[in-house]
N, C-alpha and C. Protein backbone atom coordinates (compact mmCIF):
# COMPACT_ATOMS: atom_id res chain seq x y z
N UNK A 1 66.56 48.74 49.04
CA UNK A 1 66.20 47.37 49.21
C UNK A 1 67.43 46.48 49.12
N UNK A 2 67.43 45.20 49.60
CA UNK A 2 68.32 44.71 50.02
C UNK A 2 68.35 43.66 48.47
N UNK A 3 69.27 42.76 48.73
CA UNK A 3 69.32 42.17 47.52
C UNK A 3 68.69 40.75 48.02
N UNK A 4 67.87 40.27 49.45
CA UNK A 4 67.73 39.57 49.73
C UNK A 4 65.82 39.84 49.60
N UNK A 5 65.72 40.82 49.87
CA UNK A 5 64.44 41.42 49.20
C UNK A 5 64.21 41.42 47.81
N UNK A 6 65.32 41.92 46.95
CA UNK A 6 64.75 41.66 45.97
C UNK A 6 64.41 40.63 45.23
N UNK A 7 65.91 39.96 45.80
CA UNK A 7 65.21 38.12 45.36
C UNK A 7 64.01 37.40 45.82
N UNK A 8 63.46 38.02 47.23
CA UNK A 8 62.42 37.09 47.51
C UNK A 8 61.24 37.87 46.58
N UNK A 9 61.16 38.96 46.37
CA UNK A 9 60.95 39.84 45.75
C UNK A 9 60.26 39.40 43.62
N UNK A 10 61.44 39.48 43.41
CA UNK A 10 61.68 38.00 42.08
C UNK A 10 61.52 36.86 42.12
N UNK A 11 61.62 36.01 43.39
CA UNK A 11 60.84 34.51 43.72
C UNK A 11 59.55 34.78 43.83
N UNK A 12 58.39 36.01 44.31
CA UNK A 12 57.26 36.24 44.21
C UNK A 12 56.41 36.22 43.26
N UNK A 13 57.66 36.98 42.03
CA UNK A 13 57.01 37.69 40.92
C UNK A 13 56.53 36.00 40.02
N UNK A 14 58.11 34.87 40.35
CA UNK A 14 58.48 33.98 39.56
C UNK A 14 56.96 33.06 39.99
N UNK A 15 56.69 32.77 41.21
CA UNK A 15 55.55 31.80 42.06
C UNK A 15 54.09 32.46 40.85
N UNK A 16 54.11 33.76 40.88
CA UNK A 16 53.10 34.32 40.06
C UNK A 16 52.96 33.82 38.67
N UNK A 17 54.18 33.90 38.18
CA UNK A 17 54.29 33.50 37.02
C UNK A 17 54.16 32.23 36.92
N UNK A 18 54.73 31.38 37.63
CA UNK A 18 54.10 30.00 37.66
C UNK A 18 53.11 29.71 37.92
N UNK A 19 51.99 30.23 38.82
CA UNK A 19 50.55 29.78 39.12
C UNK A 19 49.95 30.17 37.83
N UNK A 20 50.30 31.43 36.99
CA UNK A 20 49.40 31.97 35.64
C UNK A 20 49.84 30.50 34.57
N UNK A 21 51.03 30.45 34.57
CA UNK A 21 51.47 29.01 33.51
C UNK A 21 50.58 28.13 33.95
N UNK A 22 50.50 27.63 35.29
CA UNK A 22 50.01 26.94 35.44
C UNK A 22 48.40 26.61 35.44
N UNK A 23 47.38 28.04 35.66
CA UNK A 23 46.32 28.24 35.22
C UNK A 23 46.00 28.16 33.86
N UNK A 24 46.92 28.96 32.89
CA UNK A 24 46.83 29.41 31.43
C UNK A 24 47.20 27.38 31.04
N UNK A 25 47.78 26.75 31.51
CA UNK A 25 47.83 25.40 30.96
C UNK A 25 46.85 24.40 31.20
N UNK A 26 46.19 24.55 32.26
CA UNK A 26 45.08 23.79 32.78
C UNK A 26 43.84 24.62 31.42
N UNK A 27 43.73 25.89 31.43
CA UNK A 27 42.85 26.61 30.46
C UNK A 27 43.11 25.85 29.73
N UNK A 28 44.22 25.69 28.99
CA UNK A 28 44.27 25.20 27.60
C UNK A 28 43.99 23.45 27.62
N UNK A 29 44.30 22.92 28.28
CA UNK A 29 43.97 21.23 28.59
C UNK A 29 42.17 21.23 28.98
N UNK A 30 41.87 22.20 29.21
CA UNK A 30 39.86 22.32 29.13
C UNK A 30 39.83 22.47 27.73
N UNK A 31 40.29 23.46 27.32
CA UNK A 31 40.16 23.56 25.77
C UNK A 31 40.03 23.23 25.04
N UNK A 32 41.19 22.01 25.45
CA UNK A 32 41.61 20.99 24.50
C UNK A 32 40.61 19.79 24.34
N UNK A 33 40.12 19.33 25.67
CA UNK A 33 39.29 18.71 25.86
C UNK A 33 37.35 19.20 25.31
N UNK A 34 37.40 20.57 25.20
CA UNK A 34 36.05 20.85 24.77
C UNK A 34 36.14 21.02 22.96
N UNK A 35 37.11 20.76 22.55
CA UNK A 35 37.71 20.62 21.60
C UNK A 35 37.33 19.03 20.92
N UNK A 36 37.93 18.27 21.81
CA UNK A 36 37.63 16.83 21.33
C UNK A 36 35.95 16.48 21.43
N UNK A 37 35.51 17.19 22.71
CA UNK A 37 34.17 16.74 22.21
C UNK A 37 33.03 17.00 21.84
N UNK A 38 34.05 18.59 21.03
CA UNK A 38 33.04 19.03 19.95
C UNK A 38 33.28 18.60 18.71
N UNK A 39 34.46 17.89 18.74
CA UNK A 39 34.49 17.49 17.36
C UNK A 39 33.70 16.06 17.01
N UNK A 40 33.64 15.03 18.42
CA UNK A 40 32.70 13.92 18.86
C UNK A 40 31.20 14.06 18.57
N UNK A 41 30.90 15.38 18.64
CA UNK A 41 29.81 15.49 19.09
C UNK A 41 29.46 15.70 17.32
N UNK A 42 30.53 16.56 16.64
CA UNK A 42 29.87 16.95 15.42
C UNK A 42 30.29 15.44 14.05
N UNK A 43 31.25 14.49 14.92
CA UNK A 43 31.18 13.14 14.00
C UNK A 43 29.77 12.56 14.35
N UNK A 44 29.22 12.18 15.63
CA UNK A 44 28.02 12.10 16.30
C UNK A 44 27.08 12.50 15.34
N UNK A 45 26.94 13.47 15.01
CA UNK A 45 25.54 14.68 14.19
C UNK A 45 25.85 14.30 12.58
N UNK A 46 26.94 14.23 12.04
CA UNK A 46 27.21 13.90 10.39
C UNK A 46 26.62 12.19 10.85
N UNK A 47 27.21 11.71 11.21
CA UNK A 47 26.52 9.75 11.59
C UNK A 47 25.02 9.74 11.45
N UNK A 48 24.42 10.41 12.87
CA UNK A 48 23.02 10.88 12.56
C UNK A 48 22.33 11.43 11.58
N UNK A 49 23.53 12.48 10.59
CA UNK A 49 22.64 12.90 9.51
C UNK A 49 22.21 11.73 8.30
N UNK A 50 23.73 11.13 8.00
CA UNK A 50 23.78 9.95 7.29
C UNK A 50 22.46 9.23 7.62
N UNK A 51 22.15 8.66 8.60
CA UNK A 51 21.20 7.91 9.27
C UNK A 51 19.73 8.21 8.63
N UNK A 52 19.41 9.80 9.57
CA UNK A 52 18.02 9.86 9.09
C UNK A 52 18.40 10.24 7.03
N UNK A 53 19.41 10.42 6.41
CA UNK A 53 19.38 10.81 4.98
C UNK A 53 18.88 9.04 4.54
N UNK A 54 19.63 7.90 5.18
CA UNK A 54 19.03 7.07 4.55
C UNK A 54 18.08 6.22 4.64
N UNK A 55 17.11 6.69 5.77
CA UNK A 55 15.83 6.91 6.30
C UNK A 55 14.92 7.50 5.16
N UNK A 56 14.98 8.47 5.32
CA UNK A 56 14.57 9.51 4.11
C UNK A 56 14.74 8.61 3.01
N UNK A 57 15.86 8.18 2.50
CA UNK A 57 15.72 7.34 1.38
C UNK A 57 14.87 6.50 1.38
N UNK A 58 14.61 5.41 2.29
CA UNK A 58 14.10 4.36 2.21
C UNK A 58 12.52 4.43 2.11
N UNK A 59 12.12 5.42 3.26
CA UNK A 59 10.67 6.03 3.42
C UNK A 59 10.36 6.57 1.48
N UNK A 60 11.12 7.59 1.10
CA UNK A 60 10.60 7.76 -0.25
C UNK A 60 10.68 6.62 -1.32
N UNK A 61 11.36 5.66 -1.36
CA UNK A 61 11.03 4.39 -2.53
C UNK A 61 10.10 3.52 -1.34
N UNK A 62 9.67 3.27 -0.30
CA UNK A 62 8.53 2.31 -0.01
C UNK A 62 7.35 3.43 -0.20
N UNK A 63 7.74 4.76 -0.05
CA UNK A 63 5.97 5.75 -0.56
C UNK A 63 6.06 5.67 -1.91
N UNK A 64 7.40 5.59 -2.91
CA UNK A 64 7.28 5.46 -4.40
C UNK A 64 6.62 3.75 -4.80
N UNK A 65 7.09 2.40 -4.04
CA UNK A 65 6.31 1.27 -3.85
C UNK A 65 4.79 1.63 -3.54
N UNK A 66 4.42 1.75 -2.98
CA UNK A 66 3.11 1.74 -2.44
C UNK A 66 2.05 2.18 -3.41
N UNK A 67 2.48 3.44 -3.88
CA UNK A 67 1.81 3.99 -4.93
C UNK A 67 1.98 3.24 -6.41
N UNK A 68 2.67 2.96 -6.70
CA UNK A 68 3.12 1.87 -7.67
C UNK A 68 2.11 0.63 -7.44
N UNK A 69 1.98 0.44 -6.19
CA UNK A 69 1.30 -0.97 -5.86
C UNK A 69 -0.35 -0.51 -5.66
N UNK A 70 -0.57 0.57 -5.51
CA UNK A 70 -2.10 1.40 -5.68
C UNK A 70 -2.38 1.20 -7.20
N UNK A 71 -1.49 1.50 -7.99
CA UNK A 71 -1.72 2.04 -9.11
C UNK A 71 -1.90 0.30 -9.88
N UNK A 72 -1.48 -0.09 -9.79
CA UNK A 72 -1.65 -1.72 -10.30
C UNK A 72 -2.97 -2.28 -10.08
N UNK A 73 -2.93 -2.16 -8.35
CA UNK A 73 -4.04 -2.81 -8.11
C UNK A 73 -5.17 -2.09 -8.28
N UNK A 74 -5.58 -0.81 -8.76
CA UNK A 74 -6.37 -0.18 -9.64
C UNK A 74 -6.54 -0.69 -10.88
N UNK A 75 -5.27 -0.65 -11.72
CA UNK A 75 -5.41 -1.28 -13.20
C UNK A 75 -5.98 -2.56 -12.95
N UNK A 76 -5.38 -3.77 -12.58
CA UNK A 76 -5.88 -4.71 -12.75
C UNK A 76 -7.26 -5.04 -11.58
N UNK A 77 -8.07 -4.04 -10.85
CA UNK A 77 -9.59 -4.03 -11.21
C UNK A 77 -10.22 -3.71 -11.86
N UNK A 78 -9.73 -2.74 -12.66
CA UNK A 78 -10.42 -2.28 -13.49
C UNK A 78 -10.79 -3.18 -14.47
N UNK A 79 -8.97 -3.73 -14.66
CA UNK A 79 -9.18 -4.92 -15.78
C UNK A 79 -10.27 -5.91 -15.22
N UNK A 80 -10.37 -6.35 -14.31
CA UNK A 80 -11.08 -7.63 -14.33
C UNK A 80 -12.72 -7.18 -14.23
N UNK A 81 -12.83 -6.24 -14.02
CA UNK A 81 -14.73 -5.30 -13.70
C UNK A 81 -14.74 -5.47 -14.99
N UNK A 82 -13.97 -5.03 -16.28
CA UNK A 82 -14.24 -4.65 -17.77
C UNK A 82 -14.53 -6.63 -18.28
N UNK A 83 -13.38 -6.89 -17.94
CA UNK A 83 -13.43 -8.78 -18.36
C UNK A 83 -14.48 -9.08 -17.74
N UNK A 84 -15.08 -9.11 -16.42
CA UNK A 84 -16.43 -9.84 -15.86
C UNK A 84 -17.46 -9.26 -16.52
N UNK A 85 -17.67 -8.02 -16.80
CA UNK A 85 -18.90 -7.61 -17.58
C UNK A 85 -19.04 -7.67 -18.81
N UNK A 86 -17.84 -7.94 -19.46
CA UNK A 86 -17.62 -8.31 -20.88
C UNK A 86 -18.39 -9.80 -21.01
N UNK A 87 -17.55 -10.42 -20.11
CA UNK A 87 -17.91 -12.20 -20.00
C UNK A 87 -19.73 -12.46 -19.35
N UNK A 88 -20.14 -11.56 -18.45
CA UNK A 88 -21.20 -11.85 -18.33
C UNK A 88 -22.19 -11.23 -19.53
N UNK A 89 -22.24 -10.53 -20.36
CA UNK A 89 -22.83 -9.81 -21.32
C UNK A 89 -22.43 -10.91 -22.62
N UNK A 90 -21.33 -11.38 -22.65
CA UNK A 90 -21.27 -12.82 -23.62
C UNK A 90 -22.02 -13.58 -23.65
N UNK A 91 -21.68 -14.37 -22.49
CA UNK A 91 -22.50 -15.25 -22.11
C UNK A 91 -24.08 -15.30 -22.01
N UNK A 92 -24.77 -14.57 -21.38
CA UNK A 92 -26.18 -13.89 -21.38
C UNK A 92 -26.65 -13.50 -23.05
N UNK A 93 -25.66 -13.11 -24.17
CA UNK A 93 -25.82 -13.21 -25.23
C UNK A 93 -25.87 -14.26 -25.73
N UNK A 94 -25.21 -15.12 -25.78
CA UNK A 94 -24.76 -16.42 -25.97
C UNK A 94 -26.23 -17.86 -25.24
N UNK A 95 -26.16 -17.43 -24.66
CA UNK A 95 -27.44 -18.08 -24.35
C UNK A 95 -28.75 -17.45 -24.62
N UNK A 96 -29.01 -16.35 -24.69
CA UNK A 96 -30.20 -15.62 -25.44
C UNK A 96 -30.27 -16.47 -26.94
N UNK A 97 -29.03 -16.17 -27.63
CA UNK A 97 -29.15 -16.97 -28.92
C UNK A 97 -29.30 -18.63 -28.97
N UNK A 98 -28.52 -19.24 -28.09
CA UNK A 98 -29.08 -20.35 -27.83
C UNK A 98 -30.75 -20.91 -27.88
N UNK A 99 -30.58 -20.07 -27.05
CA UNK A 99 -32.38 -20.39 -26.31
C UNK A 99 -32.96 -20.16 -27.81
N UNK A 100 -33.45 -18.86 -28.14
CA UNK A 100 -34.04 -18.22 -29.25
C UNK A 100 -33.87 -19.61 -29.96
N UNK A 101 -32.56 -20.13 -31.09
CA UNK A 101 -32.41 -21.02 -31.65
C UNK A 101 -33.29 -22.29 -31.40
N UNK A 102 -32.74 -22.42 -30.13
CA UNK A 102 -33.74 -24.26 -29.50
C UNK A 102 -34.95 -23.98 -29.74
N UNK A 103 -35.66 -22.79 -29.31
CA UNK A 103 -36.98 -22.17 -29.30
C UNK A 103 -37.36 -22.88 -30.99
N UNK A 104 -37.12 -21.95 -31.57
CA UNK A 104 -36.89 -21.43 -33.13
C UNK A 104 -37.42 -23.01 -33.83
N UNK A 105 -36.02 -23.74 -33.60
CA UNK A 105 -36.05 -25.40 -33.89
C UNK A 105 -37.62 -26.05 -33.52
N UNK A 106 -37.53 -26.18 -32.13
CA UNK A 106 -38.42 -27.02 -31.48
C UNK A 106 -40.02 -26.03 -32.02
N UNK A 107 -39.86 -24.41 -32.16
CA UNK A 107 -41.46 -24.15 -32.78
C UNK A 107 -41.44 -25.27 -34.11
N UNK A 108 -40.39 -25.05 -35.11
CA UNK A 108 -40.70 -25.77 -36.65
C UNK A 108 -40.70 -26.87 -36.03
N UNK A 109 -40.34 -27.88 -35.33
CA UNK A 109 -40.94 -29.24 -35.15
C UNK A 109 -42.04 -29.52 -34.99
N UNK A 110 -42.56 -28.41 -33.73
CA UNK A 110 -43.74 -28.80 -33.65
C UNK A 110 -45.22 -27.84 -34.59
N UNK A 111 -44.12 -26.73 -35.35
CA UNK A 111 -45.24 -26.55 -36.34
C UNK A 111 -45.54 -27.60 -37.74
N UNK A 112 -44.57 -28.48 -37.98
CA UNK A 112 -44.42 -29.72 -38.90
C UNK A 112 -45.70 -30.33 -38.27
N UNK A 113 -45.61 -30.95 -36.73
CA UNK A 113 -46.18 -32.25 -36.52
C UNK A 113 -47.69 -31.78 -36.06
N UNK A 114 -47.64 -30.26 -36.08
CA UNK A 114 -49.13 -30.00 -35.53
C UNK A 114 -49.79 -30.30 -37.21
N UNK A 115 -49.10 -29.53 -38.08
CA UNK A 115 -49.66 -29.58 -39.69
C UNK A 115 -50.31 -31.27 -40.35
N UNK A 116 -49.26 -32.05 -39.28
CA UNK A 116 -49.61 -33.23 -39.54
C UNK A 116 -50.64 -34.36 -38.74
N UNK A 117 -51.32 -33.73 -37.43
CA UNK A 117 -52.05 -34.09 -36.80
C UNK A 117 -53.32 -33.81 -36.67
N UNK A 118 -54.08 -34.03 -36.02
CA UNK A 118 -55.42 -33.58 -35.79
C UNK A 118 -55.11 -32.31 -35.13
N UNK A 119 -56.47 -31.66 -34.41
CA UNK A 119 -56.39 -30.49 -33.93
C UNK A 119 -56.42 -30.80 -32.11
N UNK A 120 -56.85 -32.10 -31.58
CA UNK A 120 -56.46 -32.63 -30.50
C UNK A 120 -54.74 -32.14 -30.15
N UNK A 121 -54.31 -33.50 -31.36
CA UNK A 121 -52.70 -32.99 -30.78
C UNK A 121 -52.12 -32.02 -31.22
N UNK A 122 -52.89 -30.96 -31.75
CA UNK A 122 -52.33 -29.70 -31.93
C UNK A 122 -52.16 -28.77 -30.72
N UNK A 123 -53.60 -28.81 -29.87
CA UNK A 123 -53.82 -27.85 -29.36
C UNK A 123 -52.99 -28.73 -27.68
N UNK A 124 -52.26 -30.19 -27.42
CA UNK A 124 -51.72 -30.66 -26.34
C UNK A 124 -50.30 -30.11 -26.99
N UNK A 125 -49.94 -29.70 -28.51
CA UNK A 125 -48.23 -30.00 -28.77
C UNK A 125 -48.11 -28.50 -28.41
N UNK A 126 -49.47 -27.18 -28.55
CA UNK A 126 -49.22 -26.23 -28.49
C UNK A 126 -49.38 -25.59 -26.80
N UNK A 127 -49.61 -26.32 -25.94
CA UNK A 127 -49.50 -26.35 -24.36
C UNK A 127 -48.25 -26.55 -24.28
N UNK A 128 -47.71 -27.87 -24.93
CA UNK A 128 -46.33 -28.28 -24.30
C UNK A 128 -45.33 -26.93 -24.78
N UNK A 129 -45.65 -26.35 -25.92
CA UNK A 129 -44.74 -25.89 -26.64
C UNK A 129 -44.81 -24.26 -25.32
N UNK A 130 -45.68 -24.13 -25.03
CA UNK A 130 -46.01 -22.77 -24.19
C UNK A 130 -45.21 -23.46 -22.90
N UNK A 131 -45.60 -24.57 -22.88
CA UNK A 131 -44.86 -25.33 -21.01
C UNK A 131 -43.22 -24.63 -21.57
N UNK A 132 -42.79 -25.73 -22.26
CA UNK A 132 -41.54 -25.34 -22.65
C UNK A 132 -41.01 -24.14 -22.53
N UNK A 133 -41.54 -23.19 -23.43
CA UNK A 133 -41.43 -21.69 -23.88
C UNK A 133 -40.67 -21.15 -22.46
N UNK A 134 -42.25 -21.23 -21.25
CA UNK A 134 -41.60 -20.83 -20.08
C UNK A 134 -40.19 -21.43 -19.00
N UNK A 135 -40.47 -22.87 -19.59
CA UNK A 135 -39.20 -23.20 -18.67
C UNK A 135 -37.78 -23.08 -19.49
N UNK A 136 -37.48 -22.68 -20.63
CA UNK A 136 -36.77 -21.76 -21.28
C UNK A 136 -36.22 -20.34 -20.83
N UNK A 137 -37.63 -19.54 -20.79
CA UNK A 137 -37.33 -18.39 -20.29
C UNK A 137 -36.79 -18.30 -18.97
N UNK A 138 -38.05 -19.34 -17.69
CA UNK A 138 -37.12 -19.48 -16.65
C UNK A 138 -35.37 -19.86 -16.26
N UNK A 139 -35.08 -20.94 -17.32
CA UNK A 139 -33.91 -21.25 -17.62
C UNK A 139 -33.03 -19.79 -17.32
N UNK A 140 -33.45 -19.23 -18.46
CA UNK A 140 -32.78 -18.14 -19.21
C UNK A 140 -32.17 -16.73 -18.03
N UNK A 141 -33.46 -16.43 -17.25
CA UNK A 141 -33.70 -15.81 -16.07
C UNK A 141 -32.57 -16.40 -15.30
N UNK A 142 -32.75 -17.58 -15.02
CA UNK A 142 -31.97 -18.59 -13.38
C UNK A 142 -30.45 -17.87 -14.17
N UNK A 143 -30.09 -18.30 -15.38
CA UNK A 143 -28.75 -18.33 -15.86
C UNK A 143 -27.79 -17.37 -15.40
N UNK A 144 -28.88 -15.95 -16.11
CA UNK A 144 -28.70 -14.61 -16.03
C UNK A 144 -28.36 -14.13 -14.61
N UNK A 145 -29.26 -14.62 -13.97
CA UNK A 145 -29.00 -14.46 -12.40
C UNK A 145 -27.72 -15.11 -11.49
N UNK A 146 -27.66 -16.06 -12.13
CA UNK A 146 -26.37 -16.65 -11.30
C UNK A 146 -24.93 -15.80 -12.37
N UNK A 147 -25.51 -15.50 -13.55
CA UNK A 147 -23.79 -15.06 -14.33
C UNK A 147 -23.41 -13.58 -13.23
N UNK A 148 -24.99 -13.11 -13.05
CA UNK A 148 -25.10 -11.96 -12.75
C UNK A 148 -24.75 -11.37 -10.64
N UNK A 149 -24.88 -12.83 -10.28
CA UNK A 149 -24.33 -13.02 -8.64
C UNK A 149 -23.03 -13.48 -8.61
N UNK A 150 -22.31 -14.18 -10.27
CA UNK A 150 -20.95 -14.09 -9.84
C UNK A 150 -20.38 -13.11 -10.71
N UNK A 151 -20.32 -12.48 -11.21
CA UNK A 151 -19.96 -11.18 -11.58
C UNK A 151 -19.68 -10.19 -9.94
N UNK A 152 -20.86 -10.01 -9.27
CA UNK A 152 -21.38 -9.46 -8.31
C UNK A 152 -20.08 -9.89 -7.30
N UNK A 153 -20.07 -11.67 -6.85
CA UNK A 153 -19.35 -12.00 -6.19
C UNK A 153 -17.65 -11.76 -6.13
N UNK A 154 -17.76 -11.90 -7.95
CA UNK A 154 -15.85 -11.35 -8.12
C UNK A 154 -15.39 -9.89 -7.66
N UNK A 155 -16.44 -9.55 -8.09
CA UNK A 155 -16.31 -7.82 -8.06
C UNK A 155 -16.00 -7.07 -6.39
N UNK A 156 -17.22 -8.05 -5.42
CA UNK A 156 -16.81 -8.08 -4.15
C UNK A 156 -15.37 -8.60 -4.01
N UNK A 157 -15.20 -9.23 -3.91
CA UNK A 157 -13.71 -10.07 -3.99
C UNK A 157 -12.55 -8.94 -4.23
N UNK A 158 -12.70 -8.97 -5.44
CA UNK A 158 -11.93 -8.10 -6.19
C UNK A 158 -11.45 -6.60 -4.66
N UNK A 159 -12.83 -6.11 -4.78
CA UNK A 159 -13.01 -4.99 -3.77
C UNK A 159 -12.21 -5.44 -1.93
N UNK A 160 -12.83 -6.78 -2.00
CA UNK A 160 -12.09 -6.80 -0.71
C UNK A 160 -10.80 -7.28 -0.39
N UNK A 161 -10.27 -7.43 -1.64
CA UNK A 161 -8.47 -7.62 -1.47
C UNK A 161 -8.22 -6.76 -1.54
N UNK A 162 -8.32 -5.42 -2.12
CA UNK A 162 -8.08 -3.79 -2.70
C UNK A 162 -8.11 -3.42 -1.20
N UNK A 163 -9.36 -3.33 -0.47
CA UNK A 163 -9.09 -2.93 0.61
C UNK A 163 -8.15 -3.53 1.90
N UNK A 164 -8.68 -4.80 1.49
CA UNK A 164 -7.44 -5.69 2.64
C UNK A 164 -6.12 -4.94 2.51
N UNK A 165 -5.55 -4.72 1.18
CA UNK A 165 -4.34 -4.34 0.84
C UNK A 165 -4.07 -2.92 1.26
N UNK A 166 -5.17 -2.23 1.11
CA UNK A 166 -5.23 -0.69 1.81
C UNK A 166 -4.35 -1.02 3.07
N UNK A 167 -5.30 -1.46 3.63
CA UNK A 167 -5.15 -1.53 5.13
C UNK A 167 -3.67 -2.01 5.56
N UNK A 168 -3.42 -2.77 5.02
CA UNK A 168 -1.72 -2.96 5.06
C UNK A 168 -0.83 -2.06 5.06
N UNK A 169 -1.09 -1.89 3.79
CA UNK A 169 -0.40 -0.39 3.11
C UNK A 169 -0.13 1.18 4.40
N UNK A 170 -1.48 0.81 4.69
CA UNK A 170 -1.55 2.36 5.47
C UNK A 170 -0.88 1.88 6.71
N UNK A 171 -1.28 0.47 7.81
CA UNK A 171 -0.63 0.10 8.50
C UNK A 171 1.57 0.43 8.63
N UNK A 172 1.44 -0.52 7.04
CA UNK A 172 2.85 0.11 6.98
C UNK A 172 3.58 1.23 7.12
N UNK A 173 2.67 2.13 6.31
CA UNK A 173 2.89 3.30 6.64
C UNK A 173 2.87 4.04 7.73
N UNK A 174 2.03 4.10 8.42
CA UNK A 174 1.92 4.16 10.23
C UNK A 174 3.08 3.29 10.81
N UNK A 175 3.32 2.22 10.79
CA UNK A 175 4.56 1.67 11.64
C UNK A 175 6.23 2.40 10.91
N UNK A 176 6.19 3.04 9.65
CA UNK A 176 7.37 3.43 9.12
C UNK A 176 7.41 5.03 9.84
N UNK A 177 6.26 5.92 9.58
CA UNK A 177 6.43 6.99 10.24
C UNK A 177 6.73 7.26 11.94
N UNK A 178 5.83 5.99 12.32
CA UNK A 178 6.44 6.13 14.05
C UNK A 178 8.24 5.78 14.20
N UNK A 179 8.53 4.72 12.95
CA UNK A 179 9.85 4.57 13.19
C UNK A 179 10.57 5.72 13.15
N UNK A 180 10.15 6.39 12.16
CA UNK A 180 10.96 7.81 11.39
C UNK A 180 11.08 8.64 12.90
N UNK A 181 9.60 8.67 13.28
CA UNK A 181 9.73 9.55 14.44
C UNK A 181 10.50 9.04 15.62
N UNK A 182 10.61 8.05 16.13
CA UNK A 182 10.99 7.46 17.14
C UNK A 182 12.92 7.25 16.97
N UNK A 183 13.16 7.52 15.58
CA UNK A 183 14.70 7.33 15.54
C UNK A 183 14.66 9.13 15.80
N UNK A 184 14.21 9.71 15.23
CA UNK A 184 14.30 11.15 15.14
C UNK A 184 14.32 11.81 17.01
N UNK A 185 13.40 10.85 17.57
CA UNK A 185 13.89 11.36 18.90
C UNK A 185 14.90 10.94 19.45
N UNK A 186 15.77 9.77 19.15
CA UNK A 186 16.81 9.13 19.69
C UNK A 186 17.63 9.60 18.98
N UNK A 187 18.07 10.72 18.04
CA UNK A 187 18.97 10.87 17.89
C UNK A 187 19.03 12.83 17.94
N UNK A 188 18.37 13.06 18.32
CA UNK A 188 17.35 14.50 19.22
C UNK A 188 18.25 14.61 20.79
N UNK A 189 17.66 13.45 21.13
CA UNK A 189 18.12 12.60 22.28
C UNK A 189 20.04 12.80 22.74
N UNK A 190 20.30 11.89 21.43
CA UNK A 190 21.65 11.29 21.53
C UNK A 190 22.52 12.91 21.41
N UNK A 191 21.91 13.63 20.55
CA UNK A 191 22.83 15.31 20.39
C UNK A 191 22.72 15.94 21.62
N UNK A 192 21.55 15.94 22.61
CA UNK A 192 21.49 16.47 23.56
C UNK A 192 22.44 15.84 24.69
N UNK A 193 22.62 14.07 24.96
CA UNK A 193 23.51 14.16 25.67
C UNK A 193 24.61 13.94 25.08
């Protein structure tokens, strides 16, 4: 071989060697590049984790609120069912003794003034005293009944803020879990592209 062969020969080998440099460098500049945006991708995914972690946070102290706010508004019906039936059972006592008393009084008055009359105005003081008697008892009845329709009425009350408040509550809860879910796909989403 000639030495003009072998150089073109060694310019062949050299063109080779340069297209591999030049492949093997382009390889490595992909590389490099699938490199950066895997490391993008995995700052991307720690961001997102952060995200739904303080998601997660927030969802567990408004479910630790809620229940907190169940638990109250339990106690204080309870409290007020125990105070209204306390107060209506007072009261209904309280006027039982009343009445009885006025009763009690107004019999010795008019057992004084019957002792002191004929038997005419005995037997008109002992009508009135029976008239009376009943519109007493009726009294007594009407009283009982109205302590006993607002007792009734608070208690409704009571019941329908408890539930009004349900309904919130669970609402909230339904609009926090669609959030949960709806970030959870956007960032499902965001890893995929």
């Amino acid at each position: 071989m000639s030495k003009s062969e072998e150089f073109n020969k060694t310019l062949e080998v050299l063109k080779q060697e340069v297209n591999d440099l030049k492949n093997v460098s382009e390889a490595y500049k992909k590389l490099k590049n699938l490199i950066e945006e895997n490391q993008k991708l995995i700052k991307s995914f720690e961001e997102n984790s952060k995200s739904l972690n303080e998601i997660n946070d927030i969802q567990r102290k408004s479910l630790e609120t809620v229940k907190n706010n169940f638990e109250q508004i339990k106690t204080e019906n309870e409290k007020n069912k125990t105070e209204l039936l306390n107060l209506g059972k007072e009261k209904t006592t309280e006027l039982k003794e009343d009445s009885k008393k006025t009763y009690n009084e107004f019999e010795n008055t008019i057992t004084n003034k019957l002792n002191d009359n004929k038997s005419e105005i005995k037997q008109l003081i002992e009508y009135e005293r029976n008239q009376i008697k009943q519109i007493i008892e009726s009294e007594i009845k009407e009283k009982s009944n109205k302590i006993i329709d607002t007792i009734k009425f608070e208690f409704k009350s009571q019941t329908d803020v408890i539930l009004n408040n349900q309904k919130k509550i669970k609402n909230s809860i339904w609009i926090i879990g669609l959030s949960i879910i709806m970030l959870s796909i956007l960032t499902v989403l965001k890893l995929w592209l």
